[in-house]
Every structure is written in structure tokens, then in C-alpha cells.
PDB file of N, CA and C in Angstrom:
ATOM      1  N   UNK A   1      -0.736 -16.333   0.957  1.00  0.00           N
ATOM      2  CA  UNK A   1      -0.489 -15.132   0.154  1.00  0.00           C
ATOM      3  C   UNK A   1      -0.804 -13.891   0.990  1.00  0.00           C
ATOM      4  N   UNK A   2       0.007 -12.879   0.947  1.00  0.00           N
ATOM      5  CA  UNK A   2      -0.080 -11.651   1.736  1.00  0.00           C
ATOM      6  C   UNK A   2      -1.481 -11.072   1.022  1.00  0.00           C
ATOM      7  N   UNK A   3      -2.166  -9.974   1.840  1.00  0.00           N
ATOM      8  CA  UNK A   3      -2.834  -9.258   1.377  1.00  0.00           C
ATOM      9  C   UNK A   3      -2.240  -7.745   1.368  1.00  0.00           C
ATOM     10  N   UNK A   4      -2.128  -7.054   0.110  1.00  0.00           N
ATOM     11  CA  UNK A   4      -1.446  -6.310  -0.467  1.00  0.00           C
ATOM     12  C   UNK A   4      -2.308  -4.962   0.285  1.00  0.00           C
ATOM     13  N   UNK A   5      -3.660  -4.667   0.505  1.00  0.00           N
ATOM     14  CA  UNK A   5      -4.044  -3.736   1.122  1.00  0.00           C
ATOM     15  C   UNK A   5      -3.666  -3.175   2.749  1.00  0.00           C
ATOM     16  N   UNK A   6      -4.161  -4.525   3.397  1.00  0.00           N
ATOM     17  CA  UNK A   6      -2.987  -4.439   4.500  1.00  0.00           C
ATOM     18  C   UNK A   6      -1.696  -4.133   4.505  1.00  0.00           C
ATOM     19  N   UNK A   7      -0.682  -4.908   3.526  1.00  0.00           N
ATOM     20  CA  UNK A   7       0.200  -3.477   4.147  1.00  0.00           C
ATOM     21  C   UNK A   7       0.395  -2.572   3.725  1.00  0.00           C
ATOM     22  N   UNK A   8      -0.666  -1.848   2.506  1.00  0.00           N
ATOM     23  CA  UNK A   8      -0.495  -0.535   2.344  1.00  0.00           C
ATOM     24  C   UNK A   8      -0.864  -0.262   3.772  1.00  0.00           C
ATOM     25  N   UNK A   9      -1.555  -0.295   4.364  1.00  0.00           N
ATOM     26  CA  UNK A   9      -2.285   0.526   5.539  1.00  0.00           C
ATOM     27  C   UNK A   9      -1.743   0.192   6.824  1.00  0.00           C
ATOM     28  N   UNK A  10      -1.056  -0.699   6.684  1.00  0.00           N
ATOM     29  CA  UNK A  10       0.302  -1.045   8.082  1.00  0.00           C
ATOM     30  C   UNK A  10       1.173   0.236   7.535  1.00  0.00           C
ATOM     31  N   UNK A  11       1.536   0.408   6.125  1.00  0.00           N
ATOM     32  CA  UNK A  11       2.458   1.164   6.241  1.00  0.00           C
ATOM     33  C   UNK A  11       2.269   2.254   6.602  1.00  0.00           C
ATOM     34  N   UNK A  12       1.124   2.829   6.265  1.00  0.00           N
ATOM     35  CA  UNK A  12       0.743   4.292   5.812  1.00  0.00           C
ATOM     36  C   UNK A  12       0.862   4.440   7.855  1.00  0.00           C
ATOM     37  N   UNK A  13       0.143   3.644   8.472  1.00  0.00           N
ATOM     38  CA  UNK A  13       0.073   3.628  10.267  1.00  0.00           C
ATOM     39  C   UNK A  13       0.990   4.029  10.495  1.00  0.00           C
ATOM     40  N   UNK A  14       2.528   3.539  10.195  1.00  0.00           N
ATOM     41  CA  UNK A  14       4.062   3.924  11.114  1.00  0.00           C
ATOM     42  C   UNK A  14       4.627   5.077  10.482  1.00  0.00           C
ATOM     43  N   UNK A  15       3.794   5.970   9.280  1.00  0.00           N
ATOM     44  CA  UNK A  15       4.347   7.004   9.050  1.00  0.00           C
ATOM     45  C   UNK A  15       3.511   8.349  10.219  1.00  0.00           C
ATOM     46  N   UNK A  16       4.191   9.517  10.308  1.00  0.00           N
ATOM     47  CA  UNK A  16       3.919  10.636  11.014  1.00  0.00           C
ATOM     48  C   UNK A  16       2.289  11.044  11.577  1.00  0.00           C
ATOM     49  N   UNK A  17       1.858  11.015  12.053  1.00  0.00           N
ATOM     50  CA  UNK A  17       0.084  11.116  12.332  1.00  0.00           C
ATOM     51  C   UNK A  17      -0.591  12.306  11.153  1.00  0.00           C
ATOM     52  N   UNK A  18       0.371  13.438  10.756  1.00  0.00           N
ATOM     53  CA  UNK A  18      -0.202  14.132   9.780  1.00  0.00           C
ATOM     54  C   UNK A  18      -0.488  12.891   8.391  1.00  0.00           C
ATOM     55  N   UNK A  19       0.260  12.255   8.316  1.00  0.00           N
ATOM     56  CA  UNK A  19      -0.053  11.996   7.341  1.00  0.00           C
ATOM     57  C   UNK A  19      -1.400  10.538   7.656  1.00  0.00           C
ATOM     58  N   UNK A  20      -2.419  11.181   7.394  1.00  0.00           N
ATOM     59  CA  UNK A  20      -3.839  10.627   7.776  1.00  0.00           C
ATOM     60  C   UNK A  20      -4.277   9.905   5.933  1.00  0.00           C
ATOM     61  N   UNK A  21      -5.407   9.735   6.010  1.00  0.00           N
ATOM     62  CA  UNK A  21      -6.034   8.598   4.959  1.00  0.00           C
ATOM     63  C   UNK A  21      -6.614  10.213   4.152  1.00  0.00           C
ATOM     64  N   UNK A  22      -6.618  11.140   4.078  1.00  0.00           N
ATOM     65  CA  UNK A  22      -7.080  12.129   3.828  1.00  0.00           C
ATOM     66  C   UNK A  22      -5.806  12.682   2.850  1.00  0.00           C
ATOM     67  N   UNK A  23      -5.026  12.756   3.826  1.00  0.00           N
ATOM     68  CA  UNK A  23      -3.561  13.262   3.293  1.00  0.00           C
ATOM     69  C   UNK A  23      -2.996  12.161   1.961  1.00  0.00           C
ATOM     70  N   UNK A  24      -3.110  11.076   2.270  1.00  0.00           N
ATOM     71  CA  UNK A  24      -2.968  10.044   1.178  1.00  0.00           C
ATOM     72  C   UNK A  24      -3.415  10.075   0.274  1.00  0.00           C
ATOM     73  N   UNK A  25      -4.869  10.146   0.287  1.00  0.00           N
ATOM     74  CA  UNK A  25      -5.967  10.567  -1.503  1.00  0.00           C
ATOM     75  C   UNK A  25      -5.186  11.510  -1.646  1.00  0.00           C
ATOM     76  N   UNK A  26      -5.164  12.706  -1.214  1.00  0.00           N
ATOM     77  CA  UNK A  26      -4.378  13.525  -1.983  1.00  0.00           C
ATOM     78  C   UNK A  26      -3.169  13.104  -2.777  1.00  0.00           C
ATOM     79  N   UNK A  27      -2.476  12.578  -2.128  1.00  0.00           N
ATOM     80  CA  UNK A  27      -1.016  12.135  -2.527  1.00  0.00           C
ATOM     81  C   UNK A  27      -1.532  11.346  -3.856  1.00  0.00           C
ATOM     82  N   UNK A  28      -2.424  10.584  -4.170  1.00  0.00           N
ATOM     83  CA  UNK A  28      -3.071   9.532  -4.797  1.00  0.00           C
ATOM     84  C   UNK A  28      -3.920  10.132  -5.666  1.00  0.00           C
ATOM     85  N   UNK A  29      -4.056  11.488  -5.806  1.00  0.00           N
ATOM     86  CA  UNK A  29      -5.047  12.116  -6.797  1.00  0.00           C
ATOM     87  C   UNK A  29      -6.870  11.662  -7.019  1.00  0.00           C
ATOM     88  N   UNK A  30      -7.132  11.406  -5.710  1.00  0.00           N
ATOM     89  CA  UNK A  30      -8.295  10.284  -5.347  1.00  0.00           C
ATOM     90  C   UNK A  30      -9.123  10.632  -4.300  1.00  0.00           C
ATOM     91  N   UNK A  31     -10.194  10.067  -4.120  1.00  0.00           N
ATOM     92  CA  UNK A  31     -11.381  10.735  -2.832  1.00  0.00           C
ATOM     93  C   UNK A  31     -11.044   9.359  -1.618  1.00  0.00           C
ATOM     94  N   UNK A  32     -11.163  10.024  -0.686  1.00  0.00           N
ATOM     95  CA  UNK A  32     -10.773   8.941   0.869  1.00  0.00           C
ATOM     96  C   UNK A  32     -11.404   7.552   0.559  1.00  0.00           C
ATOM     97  N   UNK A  33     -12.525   7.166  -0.004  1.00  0.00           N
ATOM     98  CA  UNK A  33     -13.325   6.090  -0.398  1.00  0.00           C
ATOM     99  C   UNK A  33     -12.561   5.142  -1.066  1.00  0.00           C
ATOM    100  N   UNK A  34     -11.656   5.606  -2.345  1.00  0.00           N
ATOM    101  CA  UNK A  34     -10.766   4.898  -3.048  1.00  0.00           C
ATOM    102  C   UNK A  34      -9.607   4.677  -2.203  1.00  0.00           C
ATOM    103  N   UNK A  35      -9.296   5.229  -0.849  1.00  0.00           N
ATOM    104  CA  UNK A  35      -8.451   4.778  -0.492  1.00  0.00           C
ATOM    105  C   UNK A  35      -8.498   3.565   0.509  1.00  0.00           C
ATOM    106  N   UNK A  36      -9.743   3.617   1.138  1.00  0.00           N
ATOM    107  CA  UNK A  36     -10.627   2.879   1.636  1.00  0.00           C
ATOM    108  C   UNK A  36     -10.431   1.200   0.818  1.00  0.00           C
ATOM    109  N   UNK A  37     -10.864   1.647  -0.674  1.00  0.00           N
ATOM    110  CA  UNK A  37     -11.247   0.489  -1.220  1.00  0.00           C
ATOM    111  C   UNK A  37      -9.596  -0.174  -1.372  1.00  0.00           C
ATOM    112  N   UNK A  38      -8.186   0.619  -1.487  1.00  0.00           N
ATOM    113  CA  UNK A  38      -7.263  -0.048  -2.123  1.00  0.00           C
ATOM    114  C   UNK A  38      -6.816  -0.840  -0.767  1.00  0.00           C
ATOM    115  N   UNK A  39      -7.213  -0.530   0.742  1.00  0.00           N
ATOM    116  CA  UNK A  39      -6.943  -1.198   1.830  1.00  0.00           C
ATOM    117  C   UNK A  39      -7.790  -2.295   1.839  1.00  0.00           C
ATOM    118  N   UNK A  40      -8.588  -2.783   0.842  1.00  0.00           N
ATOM    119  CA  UNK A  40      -9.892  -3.790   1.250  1.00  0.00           C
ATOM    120  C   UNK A  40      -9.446  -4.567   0.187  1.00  0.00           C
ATOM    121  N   UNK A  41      -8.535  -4.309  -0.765  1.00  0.00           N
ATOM    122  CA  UNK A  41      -7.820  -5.239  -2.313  1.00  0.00           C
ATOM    123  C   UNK A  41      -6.803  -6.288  -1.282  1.00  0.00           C
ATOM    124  N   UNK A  42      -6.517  -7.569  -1.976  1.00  0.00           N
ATOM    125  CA  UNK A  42      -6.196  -8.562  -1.685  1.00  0.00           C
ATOM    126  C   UNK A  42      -4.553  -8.003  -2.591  1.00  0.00           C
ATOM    127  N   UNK A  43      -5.094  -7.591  -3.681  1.00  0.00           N
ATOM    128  CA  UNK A  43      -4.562  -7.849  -4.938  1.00  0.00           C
ATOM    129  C   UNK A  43      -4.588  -6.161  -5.885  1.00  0.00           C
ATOM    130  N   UNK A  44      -3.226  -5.863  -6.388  1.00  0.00           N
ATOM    131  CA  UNK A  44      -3.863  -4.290  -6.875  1.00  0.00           C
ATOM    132  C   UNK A  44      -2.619  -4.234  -8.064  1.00  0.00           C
ATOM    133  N   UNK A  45      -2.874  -3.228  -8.821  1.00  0.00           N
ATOM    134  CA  UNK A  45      -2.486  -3.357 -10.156  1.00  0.00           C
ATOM    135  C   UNK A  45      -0.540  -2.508  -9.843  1.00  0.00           C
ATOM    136  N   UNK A  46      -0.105  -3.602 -10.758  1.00  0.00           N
ATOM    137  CA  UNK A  46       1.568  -2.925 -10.820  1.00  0.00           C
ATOM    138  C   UNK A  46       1.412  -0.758 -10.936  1.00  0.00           C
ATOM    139  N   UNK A  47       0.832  -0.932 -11.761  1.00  0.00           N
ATOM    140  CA  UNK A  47       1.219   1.252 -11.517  1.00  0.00           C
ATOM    141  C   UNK A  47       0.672   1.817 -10.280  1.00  0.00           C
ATOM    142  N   UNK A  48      -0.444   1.386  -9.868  1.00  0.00           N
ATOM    143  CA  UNK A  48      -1.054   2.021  -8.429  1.00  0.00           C
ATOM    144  C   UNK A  48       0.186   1.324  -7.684  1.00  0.00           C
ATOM    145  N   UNK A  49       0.597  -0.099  -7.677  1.00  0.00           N
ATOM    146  CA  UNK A  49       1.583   0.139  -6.053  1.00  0.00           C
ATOM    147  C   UNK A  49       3.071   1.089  -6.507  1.00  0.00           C
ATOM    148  N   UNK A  50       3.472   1.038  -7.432  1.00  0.00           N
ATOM    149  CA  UNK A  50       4.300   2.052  -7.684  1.00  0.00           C
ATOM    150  C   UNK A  50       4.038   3.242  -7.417  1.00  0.00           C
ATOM    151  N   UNK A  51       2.993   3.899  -7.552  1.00  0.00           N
ATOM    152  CA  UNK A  51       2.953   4.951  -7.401  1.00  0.00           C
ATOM    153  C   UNK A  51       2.708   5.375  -5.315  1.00  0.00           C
ATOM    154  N   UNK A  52       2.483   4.316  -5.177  1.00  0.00           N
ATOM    155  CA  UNK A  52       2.266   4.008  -3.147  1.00  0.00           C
ATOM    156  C   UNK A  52       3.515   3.797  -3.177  1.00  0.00           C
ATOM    157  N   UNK A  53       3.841   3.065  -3.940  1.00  0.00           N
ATOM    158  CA  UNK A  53       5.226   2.751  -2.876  1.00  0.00           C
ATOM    159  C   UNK A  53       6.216   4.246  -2.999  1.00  0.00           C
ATOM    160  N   UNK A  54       6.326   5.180  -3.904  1.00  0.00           N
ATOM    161  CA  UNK A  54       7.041   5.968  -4.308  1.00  0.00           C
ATOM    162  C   UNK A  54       6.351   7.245  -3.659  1.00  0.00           C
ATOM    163  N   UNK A  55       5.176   6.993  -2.585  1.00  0.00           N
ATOM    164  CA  UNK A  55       5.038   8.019  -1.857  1.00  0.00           C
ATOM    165  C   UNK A  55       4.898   7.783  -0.748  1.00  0.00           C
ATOM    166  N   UNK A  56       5.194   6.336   0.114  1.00  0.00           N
ATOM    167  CA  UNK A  56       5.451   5.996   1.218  1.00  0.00           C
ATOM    168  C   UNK A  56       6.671   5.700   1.382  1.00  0.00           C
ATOM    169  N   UNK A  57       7.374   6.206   0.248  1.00  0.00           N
ATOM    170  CA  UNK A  57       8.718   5.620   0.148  1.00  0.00           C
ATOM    171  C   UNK A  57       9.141   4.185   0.777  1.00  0.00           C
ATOM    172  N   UNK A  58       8.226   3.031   0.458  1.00  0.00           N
ATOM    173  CA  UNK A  58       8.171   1.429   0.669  1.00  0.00           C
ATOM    174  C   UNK A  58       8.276   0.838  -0.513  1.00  0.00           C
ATOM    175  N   UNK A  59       9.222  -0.097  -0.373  1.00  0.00           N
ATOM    176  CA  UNK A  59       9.412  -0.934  -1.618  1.00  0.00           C
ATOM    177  C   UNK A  59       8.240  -2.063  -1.495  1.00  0.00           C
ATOM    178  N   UNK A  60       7.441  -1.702  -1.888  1.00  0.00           N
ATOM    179  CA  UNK A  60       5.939  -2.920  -1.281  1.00  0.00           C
ATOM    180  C   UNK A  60       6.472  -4.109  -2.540  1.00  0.00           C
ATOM    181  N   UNK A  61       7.141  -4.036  -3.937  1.00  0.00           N
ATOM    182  CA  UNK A  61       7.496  -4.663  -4.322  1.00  0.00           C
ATOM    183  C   UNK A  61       8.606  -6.086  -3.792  1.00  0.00           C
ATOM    184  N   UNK A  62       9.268  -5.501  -3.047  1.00  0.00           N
ATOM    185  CA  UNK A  62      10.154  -6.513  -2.288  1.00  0.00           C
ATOM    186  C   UNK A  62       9.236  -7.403  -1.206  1.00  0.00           C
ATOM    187  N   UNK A  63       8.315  -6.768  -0.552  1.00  0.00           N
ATOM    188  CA  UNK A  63       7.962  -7.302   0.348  1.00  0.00           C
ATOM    189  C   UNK A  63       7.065  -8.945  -0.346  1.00  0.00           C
ATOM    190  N   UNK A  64       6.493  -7.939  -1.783  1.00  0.00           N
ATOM    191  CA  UNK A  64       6.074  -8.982  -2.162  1.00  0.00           C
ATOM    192  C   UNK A  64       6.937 -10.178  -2.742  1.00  0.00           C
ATOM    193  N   UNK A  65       7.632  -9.847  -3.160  1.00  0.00           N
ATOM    194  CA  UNK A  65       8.998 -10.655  -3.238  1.00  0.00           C
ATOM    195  C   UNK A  65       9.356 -11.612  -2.264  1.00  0.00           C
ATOM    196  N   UNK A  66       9.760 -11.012  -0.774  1.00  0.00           N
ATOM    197  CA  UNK A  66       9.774 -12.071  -0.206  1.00  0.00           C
ATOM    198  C   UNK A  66       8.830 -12.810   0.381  1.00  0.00           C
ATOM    199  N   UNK A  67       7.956 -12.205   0.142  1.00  0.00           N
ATOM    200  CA  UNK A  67       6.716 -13.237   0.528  1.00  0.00           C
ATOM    201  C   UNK A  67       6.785 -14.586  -0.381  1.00  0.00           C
ATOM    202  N   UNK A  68       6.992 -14.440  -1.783  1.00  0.00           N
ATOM    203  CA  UNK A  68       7.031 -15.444  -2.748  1.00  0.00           C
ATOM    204  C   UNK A  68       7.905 -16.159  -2.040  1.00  0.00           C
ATOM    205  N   UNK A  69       9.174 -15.935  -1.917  1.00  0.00           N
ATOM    206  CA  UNK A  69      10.241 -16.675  -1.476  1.00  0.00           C
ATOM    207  C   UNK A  69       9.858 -17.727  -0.389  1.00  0.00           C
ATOM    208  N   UNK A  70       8.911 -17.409   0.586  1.00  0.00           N
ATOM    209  CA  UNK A  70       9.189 -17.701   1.823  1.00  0.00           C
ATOM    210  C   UNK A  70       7.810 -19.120   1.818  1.00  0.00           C
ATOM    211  N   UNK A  71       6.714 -18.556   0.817  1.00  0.00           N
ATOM    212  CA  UNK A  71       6.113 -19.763   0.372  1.00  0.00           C
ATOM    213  C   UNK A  71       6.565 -20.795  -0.300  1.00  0.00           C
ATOM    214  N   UNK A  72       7.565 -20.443  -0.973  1.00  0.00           N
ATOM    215  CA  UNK A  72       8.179 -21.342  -1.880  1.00  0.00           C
ATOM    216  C   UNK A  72       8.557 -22.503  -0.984  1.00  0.00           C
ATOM    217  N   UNK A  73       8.959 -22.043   0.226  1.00  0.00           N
ATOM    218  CA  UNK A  73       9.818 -23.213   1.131  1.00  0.00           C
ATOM    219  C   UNK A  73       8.964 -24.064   1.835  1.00  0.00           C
TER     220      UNK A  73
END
């Protein structure tokens, strides 16, 4: 099973260097700590990754998707 914090934080890496873990709480309405903690979740609730994915513009939903798929086999 993927861990869902990792790739928030793979993703957030290949975007622009301004956009830092600082810049993200913001985006996230949140203090750097909580962002901290959602990179250390295995596992995180359907509205928080919507709301990541819709500001990293990443479908983290698909990914999880094919992850299912690919265990399946």
C-alpha cells in the first residue's frame, strides 16, 4: 500500500522552489506543523486530499487508484 503522505511531499518537491512547506500551510489554511504531520499520515481523509490535490493541481486520487489496480495483480 502506498503511503499517501509521501506523495503529497514528492509532489509538493517537483513544484517551483517558491512554493516551500510554508507556502503550502498557507494554501491549506494551517501552521507548517500540520503540514509536517499530513507528510508523516500513511492514510488521510477524502476532503483534505481534495483540497491538496486541487492546489497541487495532482490527481492524488488516481494515483491512488492505480496503486489499487496494480496490487490487485
Amino acid at each position: 500500500m502506498c503511503h499517501v503522505g509521501n506523495m503529497i511531499k514528492a509532489e509538493l518537491d517537483r513544484h517551483p522552489k517558491a512554493h516551500t512547506v510554508t507556502w503550502f500551510a498557507a494554501q491549506l489554511h494551517c501552521d507548517r506543523t500540520n503540514v509536517y504531520d499530513i507528510f508523516r499520515r500513511q492514510s488521510i481523509d477524502t476532503e483534505l486530499l481534495t483540497r491538496i490535490s486541487k492546489i497541487l493541481g495532482h490527481d492524488f486520487f488516481l494515483d491512488l487508484s492505480h496503486e489499487m489496480k496494480d496490487e490487485g495483480r
